[in-house]
Each structure stands twice: as C-alpha cells, then as structure tokens.
C-alpha atoms as a PDB file:
ATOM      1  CA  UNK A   1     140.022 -34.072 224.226  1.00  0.00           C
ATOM      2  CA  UNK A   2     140.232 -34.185 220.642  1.00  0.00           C
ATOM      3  CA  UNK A   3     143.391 -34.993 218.384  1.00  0.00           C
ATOM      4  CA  UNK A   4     144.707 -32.355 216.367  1.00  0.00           C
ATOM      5  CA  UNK A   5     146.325 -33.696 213.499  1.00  0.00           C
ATOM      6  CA  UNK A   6     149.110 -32.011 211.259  1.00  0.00           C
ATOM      7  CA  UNK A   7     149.404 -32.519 207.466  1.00  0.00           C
ATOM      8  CA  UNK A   8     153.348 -33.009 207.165  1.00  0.00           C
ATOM      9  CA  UNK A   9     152.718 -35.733 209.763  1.00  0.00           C
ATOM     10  CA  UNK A  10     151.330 -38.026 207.053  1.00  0.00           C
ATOM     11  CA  UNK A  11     152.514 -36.479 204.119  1.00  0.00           C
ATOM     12  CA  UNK A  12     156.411 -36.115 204.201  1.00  0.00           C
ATOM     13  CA  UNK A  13     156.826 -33.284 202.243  1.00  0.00           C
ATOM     14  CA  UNK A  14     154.639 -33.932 199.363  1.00  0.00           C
ATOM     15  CA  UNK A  15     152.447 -31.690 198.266  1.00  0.00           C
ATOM     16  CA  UNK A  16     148.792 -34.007 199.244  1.00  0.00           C
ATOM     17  CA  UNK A  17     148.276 -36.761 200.973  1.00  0.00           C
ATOM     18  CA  UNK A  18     145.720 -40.069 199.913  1.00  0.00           C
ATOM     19  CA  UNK A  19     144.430 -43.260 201.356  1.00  0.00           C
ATOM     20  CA  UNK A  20     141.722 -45.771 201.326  1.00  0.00           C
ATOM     21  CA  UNK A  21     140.517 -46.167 204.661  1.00  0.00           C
ATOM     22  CA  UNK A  22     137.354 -48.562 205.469  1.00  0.00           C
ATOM     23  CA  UNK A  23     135.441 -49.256 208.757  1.00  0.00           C
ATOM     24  CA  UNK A  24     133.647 -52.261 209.625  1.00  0.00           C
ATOM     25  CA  UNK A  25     129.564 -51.738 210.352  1.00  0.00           C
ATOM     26  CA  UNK A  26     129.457 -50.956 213.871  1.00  0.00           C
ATOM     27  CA  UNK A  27     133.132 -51.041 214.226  1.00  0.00           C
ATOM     28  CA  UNK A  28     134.584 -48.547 216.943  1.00  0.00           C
ATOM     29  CA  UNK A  29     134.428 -44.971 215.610  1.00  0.00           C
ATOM     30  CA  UNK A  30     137.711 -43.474 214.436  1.00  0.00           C
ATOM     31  CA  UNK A  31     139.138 -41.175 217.013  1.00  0.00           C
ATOM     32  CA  UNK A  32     137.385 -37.699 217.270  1.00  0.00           C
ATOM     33  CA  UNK A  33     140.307 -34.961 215.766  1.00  0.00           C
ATOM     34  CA  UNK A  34     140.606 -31.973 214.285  1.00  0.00           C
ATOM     35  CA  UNK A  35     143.075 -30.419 211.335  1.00  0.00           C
ATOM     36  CA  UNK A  36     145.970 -27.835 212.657  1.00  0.00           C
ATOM     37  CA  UNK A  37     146.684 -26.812 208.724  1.00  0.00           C
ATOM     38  CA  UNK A  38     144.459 -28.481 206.414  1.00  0.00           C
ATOM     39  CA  UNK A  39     141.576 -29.608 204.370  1.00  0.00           C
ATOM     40  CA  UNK A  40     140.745 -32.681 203.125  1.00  0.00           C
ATOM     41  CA  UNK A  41     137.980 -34.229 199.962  1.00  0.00           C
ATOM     42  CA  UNK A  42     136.455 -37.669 201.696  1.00  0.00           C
ATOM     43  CA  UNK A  43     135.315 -39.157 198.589  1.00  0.00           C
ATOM     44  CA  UNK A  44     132.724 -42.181 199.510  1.00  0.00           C
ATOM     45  CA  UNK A  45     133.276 -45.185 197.373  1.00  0.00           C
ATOM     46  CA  UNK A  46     130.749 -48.178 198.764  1.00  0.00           C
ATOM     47  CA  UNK A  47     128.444 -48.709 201.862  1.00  0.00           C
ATOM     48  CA  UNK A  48     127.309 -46.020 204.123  1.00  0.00           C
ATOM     49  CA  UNK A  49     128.117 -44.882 207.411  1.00  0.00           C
ATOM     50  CA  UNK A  50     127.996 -41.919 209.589  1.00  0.00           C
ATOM     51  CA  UNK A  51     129.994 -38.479 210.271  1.00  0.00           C
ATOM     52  CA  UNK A  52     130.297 -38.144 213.746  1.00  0.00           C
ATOM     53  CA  UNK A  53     130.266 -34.208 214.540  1.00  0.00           C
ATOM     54  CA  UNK A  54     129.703 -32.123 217.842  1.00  0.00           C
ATOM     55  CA  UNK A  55     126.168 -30.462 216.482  1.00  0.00           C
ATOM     56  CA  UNK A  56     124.838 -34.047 215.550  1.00  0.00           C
ATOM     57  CA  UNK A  57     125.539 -37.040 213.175  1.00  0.00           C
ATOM     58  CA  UNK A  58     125.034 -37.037 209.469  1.00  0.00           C
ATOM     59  CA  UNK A  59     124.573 -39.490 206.972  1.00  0.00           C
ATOM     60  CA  UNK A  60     127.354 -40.956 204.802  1.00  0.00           C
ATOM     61  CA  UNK A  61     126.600 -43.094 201.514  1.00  0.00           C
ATOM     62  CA  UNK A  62     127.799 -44.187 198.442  1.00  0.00           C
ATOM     63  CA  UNK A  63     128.941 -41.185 195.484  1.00  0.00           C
ATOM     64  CA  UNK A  64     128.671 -38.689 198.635  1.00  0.00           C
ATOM     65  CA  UNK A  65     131.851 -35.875 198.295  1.00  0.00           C
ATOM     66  CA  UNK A  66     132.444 -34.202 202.100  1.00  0.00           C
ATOM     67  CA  UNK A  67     134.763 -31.548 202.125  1.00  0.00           C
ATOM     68  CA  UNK A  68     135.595 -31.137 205.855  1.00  0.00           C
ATOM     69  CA  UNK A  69     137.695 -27.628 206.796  1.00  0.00           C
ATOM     70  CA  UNK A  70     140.616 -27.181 209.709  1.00  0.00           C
ATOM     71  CA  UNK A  71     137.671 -26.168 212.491  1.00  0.00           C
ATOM     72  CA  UNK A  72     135.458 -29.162 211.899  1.00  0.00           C
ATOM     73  CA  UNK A  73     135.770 -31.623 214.739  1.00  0.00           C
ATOM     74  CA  UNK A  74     134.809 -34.966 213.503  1.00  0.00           C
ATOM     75  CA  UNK A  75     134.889 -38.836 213.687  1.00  0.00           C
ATOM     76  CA  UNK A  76     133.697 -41.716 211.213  1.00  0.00           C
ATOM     77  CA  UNK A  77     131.451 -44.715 211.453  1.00  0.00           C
ATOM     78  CA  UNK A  78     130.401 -47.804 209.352  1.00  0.00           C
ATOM     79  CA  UNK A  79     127.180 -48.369 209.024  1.00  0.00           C
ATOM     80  CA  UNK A  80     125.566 -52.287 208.819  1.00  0.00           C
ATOM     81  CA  UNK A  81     125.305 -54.498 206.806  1.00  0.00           C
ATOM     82  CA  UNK A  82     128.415 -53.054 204.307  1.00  0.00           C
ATOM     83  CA  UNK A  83     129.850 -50.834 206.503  1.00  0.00           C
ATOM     84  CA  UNK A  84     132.226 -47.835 205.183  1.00  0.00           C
ATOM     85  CA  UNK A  85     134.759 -47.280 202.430  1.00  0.00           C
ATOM     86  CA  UNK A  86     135.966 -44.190 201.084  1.00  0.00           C
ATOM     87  CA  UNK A  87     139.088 -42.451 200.215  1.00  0.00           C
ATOM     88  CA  UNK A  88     140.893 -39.464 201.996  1.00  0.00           C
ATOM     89  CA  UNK A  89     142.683 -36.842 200.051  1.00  0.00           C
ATOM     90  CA  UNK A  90     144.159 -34.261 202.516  1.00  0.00           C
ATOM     91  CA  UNK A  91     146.096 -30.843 201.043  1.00  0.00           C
ATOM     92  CA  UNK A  92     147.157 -27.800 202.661  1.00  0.00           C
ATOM     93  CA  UNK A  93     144.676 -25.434 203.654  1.00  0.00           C
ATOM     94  CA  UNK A  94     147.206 -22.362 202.140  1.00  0.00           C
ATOM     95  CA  UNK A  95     147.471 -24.265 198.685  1.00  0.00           C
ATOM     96  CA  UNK A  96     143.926 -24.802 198.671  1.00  0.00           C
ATOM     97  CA  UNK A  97     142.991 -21.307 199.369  1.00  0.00           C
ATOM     98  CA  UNK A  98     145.081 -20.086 196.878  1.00  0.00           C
ATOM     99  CA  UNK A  99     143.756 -22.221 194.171  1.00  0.00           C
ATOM    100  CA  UNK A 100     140.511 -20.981 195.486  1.00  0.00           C
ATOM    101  CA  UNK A 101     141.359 -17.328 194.702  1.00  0.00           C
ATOM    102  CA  UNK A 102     143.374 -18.198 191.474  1.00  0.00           C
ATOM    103  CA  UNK A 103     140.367 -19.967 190.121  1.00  0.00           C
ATOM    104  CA  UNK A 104     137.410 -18.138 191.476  1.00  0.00           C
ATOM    105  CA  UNK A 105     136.132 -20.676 192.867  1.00  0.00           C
ATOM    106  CA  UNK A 106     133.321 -20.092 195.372  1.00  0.00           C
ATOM    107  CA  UNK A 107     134.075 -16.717 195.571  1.00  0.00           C
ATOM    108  CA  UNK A 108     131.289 -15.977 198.224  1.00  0.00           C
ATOM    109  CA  UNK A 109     133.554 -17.928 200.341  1.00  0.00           C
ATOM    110  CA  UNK A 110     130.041 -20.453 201.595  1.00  0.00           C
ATOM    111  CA  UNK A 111     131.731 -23.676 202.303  1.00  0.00           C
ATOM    112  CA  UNK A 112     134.277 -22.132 204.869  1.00  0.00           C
ATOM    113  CA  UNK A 113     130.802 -20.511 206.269  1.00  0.00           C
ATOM    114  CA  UNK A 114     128.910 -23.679 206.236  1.00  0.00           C
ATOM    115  CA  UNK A 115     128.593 -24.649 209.641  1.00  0.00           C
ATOM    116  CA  UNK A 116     129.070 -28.110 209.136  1.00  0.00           C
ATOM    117  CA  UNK A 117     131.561 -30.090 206.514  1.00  0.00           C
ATOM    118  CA  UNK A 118     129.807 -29.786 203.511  1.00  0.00           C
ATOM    119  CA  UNK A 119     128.445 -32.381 201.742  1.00  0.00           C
ATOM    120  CA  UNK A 120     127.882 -33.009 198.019  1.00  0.00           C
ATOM    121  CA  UNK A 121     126.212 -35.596 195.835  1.00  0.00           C
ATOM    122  CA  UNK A 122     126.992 -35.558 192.373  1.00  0.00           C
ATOM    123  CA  UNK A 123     124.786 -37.382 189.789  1.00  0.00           C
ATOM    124  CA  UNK A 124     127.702 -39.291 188.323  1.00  0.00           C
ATOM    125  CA  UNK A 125     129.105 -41.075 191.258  1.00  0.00           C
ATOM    126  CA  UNK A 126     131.365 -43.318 188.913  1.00  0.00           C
ATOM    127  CA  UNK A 127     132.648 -40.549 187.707  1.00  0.00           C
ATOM    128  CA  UNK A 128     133.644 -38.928 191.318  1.00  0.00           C
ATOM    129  CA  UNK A 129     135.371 -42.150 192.304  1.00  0.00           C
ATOM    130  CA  UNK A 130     137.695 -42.673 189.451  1.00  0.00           C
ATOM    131  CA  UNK A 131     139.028 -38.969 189.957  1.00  0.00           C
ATOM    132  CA  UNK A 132     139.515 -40.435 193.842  1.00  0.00           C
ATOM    133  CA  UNK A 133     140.940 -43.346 192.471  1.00  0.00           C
ATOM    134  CA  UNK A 134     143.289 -41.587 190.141  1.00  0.00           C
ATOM    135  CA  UNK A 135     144.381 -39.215 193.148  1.00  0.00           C
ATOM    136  CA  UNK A 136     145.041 -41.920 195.029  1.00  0.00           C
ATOM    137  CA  UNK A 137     147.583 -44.128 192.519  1.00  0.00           C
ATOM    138  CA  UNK A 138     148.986 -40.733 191.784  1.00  0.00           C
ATOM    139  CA  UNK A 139     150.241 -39.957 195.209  1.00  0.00           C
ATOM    140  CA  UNK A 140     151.571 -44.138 195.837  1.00  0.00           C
ATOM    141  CA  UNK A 141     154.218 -42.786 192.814  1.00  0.00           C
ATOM    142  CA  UNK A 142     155.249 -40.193 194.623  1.00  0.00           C
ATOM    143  CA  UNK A 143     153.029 -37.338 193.398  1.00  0.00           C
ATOM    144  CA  UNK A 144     153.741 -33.581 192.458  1.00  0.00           C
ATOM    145  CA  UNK A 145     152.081 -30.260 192.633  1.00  0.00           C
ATOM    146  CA  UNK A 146     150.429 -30.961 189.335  1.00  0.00           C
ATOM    147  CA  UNK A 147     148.787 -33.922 190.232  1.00  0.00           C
ATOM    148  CA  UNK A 148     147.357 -32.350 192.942  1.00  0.00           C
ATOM    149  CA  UNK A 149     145.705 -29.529 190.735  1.00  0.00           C
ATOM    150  CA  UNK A 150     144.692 -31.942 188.189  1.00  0.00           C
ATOM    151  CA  UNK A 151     142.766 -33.699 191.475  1.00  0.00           C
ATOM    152  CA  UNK A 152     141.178 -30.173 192.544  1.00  0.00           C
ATOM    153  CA  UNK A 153     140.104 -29.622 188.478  1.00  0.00           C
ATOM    154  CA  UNK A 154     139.061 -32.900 187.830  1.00  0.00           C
ATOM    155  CA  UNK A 155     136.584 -32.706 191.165  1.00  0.00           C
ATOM    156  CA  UNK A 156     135.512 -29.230 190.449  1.00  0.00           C
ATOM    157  CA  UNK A 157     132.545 -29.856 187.681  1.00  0.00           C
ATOM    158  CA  UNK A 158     131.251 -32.359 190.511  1.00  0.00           C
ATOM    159  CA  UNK A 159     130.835 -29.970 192.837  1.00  0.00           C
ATOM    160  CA  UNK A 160     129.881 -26.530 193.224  1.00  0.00           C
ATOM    161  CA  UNK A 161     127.981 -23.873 195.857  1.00  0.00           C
ATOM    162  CA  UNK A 162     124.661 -24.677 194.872  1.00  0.00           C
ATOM    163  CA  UNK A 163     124.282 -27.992 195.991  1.00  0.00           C
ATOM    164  CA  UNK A 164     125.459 -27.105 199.770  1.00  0.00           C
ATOM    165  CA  UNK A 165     122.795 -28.413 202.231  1.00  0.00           C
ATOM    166  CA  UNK A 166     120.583 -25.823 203.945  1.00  0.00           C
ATOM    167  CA  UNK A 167     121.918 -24.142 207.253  1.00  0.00           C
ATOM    168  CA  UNK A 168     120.950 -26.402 210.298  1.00  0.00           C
ATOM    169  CA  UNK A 169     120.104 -22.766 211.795  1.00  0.00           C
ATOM    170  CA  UNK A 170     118.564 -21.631 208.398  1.00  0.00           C
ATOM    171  CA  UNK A 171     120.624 -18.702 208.414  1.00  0.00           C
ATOM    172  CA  UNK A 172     122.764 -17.910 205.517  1.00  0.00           C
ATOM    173  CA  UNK A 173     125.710 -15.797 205.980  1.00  0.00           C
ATOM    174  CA  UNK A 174     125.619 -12.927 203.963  1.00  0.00           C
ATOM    175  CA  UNK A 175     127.699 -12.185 200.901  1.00  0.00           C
ATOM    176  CA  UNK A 176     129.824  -9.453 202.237  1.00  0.00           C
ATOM    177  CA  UNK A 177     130.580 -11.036 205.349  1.00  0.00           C
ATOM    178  CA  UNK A 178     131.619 -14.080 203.380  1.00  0.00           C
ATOM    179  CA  UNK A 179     133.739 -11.995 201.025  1.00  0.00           C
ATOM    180  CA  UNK A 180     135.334 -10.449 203.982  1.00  0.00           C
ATOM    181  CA  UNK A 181     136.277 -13.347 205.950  1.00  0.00           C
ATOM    182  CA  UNK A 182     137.894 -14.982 202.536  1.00  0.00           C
ATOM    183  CA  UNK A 183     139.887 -12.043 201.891  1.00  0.00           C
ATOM    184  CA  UNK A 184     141.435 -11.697 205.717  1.00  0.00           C
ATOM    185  CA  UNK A 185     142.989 -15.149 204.741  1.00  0.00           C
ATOM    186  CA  UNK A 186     145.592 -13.209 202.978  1.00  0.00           C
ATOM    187  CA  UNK A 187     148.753 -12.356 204.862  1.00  0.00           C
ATOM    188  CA  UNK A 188     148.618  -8.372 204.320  1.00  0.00           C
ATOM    189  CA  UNK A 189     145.322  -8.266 205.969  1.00  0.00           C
ATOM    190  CA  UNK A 190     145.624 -10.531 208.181  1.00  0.00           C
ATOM    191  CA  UNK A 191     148.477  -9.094 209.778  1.00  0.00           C
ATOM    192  CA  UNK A 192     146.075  -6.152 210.218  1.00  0.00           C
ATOM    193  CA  UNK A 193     143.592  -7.642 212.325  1.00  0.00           C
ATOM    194  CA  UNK A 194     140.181  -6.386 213.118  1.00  0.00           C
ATOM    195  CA  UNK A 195     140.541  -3.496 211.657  1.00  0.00           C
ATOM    196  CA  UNK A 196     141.250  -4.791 208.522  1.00  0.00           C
ATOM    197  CA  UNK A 197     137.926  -7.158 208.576  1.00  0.00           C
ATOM    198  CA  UNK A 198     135.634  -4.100 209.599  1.00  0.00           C
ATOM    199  CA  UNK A 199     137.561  -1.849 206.465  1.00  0.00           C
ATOM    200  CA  UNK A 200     136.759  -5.357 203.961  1.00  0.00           C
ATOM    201  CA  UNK A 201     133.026  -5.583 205.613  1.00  0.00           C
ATOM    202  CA  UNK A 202     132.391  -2.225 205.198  1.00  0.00           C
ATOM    203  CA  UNK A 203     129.670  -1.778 207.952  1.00  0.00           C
ATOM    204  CA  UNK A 204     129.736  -0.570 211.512  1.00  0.00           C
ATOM    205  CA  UNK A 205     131.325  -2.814 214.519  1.00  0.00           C
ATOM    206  CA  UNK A 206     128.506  -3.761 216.116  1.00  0.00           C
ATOM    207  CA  UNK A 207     126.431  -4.823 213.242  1.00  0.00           C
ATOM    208  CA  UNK A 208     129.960  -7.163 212.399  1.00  0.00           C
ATOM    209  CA  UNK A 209     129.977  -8.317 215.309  1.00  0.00           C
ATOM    210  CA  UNK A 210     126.259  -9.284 215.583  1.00  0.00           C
ATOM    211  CA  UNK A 211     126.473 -11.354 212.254  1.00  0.00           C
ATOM    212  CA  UNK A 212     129.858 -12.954 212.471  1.00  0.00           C
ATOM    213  CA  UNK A 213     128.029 -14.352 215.922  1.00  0.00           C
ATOM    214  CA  UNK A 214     125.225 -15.419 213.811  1.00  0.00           C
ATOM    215  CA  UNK A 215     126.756 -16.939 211.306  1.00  0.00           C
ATOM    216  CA  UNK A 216     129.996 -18.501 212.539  1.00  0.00           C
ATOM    217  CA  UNK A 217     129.550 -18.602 216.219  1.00  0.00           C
ATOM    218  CA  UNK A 218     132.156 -16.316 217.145  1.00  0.00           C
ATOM    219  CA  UNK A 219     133.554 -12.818 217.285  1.00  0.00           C
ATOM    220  CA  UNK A 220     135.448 -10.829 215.022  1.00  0.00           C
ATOM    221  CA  UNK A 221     138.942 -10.813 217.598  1.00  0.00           C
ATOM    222  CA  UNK A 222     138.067 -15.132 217.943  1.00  0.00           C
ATOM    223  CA  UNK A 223     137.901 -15.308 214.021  1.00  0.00           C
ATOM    224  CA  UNK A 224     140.986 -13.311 213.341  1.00  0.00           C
ATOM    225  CA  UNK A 225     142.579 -15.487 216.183  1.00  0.00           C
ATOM    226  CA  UNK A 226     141.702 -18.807 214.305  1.00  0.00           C
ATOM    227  CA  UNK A 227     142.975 -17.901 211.271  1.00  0.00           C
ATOM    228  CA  UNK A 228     145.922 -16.534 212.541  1.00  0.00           C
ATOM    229  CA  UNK A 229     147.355 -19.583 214.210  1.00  0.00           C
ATOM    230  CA  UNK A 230     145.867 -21.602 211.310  1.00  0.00           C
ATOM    231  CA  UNK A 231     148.384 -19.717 208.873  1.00  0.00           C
ATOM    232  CA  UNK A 232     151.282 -19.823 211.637  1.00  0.00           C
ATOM    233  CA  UNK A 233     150.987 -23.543 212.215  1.00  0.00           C
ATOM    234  CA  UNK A 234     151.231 -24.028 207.883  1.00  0.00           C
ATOM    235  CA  UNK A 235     153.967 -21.979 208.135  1.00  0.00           C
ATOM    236  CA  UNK A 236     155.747 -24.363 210.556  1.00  0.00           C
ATOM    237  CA  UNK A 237     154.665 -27.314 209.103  1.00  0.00           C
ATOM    238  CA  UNK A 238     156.130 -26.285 205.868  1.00  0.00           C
ATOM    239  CA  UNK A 239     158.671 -23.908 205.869  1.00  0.00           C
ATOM    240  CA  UNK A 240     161.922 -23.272 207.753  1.00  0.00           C
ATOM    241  CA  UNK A 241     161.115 -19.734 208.240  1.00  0.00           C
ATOM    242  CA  UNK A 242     162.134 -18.524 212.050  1.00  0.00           C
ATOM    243  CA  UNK A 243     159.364 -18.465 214.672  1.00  0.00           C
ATOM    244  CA  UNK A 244     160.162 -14.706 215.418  1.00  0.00           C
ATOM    245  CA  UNK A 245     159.237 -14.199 211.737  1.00  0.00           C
ATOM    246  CA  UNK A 246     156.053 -16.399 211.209  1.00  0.00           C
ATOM    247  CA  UNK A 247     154.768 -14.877 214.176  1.00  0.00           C
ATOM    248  CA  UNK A 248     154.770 -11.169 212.968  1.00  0.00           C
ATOM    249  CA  UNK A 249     153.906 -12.328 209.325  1.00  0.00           C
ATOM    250  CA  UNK A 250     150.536 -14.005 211.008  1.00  0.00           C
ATOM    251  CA  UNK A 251     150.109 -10.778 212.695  1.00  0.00           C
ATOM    252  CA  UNK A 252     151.427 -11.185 216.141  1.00  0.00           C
ATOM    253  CA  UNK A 253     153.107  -8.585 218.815  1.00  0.00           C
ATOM    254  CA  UNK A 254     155.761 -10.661 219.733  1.00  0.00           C
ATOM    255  CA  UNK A 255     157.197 -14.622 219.464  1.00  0.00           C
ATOM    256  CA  UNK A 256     156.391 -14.841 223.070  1.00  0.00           C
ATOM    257  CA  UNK A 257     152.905 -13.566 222.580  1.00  0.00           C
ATOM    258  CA  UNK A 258     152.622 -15.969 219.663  1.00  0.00           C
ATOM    259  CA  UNK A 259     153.718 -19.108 221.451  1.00  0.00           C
ATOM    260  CA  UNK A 260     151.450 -18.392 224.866  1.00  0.00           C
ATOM    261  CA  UNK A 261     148.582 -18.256 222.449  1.00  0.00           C
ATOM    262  CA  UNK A 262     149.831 -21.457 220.017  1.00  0.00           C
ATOM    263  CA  UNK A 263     150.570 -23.463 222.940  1.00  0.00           C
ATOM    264  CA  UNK A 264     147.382 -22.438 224.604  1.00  0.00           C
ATOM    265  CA  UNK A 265     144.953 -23.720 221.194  1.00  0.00           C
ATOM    266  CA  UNK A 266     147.302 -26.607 220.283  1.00  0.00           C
ATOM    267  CA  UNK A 267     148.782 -27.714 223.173  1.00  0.00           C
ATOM    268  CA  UNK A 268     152.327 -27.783 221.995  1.00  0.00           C
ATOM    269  CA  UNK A 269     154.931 -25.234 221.734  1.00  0.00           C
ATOM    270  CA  UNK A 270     155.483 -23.996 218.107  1.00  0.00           C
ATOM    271  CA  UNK A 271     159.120 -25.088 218.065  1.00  0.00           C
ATOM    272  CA  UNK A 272     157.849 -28.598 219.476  1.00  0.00           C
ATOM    273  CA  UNK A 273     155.432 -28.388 216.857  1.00  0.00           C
ATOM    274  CA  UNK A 274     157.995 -28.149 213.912  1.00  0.00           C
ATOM    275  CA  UNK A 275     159.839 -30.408 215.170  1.00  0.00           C
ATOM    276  CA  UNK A 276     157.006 -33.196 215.591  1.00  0.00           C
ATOM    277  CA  UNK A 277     155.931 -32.503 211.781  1.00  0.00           C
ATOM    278  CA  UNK A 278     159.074 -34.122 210.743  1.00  0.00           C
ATOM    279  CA  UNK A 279     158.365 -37.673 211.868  1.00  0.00           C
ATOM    280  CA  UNK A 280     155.660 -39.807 210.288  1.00  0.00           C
ATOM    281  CA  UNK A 281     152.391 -39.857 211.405  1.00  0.00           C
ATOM    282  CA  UNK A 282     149.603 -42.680 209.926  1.00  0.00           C
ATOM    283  CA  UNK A 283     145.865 -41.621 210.998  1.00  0.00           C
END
C-alpha cells in the first residue's frame, strides 16, 4: 500500500512547501506515495535517476522539470555513478488551479490529462535551477503567497503544452473533454456532478463515457468522485470550515455519506484527517 501524503503535513500553514532532497546511485527507492491535496514542480539539479511509476519507469536527468499531479503514484531513484539531486516545490492543488484559470494557462487542461507526470526539458537548464533555487531560499525565510506566484511565473516561460511527451497509448484526449474536466474543478459544478460534466462536454453519455475511459482510465461517476474528495480533503487541510459543510460544498448527500467514501479512498476519517494535518510531517 502506498502513502498518501498531505500538504499541511510538511508545510505548516505556509502557502508552498521546498526542499533539496538527493539519493545515492542505487540507494533504496523513496517510499512509493501519492498526494491527498497537491501538486508539486521536481526541478532536477545534477545526476540522473529514475521515476518509479505503476505503468513503467522513466528517465530522470539533469535540467529535466516533472510536474507530478495528486493521482500520480510514484517513487524516486538515483542513478550510478552521480546518483540524484533535485529540488521539491509542493503547493496546493486549489491555488494552483486557480492560478491556472487566472492566467490561462494550459487552458486545454493536457497536463492533468497526461497519463503520466509530465515531463519537461527546457533549453536553459541554468536558468530552471536558479528559479528552484530562489524558491527554495524563499520558503527557509518563511515565504508568502507572492513568492509562491513569483515561483509559478518565473517557471512558466520554461515550460509550456507543447513540449509534453507523446501519450504512452498514443491517444490524445480531446479538447472538449479536456475543457470539461478543467472546468468541473470548480465548486458550482462540481457540486453538480455528472450532469454537470455531460452539460460542459456537450455530447451524448455514452460517447462521454467511452472517451473519458480512453483517455483517463475511468468513468465519468469515478472522475467526479476523485475530484470530489480531492477538493474535500484541501478543504480540511486548510480551512476550519465544518465537515457537514465541506461535504455538501464538494457535492455530497450527507457528512455520513462523505466520510464512508473519504475513509474508504484515504483510509482515515475526515475529522482524523484534520486533525493529523496539524502536526509536522518531513517526507
């Protein structure tokens, strides 16, 4: 079983979190995990190494930018004769998302689509590292929203949708669907549910249905589900909002309905859950 790791466990109430990490060649892989609530920017300083994922592994090197999503279940490895180094900037998936919208930023929505954590590699490596670098002495003086903006604009020219690696299916998800699935992020629709996705699609259930599966690996009511406890458990983390009212703001019948089905994908009750994202937590 994988660990499922929360932001406020490592960041304390600030608004990102940033740290060097390196691994020995051949050392012992870090421990497989997922993200409950957020996304992170690995940026790859020296050596190479590999990302450890359940469809396969993939390369790591030098200048390489991975931006790796809340679904991605993954684990790192150093690589002889250097082995690994990069640095780790993590960041609510909400914040991000609305940055995302404010900026229109991938607005086709293809790096939450990608099926892997997408991988870019700038020309100017240098360049990529000392915005990593500046992230990271910004957050060891106790960093605010701005700086993590400034991070987020600084990386931005670096990176962009066309230099995503081809589809290990070849299969591209198409724009609409993309478009779709970005907007149900927002709390309006998503407290509408499927319904809401097929009226943003725009095209019949079945044919939904049929591409979602294609592209994503799961169905419409699954997808909905996802990002419905992946709002609910941000809402924990950072907010003293009750359950009773996260619950219907994600778009849940009822609190108890909610925590059978939070339990159930994060094995912990929600209220266990906010409680746990007050104590420290070091990856």
């Amino acid at each position: 079983m994988s660990q499922v790791l929360r932001f406020e466990w490592s960041a304390l109430g600030r608004p990102y979190h940033a740290a060097r990490i390196r691994f020995a060649p051949r050392a012992r892989d870090s421990e497989l995990h997922t993200h409950a609530d957020f996304h992170e920017f690995m940026g790859v300083v020296s050596g190479n190494g590999e990302h450890l994922l359940e469809t396969g592994t993939l390369p790591l090197a030098a200048g390489d930018v991975v931006l790796v999503r809340p679904r991605d279940r993954h684990a790192i490895r150093g690589s002889a004769p250097d082995g690994l180094e990069f640095i780790n900037v993590a960041f609510p998936s909400s914040a991000w998302q609305g940055f995302l919208n404010l900026t229109r930023t991938n607005p086709t929505g293809s790096w939450d689509a990608a099926r892997h954590p997408v991988v870019f590699r700038p020309d100017d490596a240098a360049a990529v590292v000392t915005v990593f670098e500046h992230a990271l002495r910004s957050f060891a003086d106790e960093p605010g929203h701005f700086d993590l903006m400034r991070f987020w604009i600084d990386l931005l020219p670096f990176v962009s949708p066309e230099e995503l690696p081809a589809r290990a299916s070849g299969i591209q998800a198409p724009e609409w669907l993309a478009k779709a699935c970005t907007a149900m992020r927002a709390e309006e629709n998503l407290r509408l549910g499927v319904p809401r996705l097929l009226e943003l699609a725009g095209v019949s259930a079945a044919h939904l249905s049929r591409t979602l599966r294609t592209a994503y690996g799961m169905t419409p009511t699954d997808f909905v589900a996802d990002l419905r406890l992946e709002q609910a458990a941000s809402l924990l983390a950072a907010t003293s909002d009750p359950i009773a009212e996260i619950a219907a703001r994600c778009g849940f019948s009822s609190q108890s309905y909610f925590t059978r089905c939070f339990t159930a994908a994060h094995q912990v009750s929600p209220r266990a859950f906010r409680h746990q994202s007050q104590r420290a937590f070091v990856p």
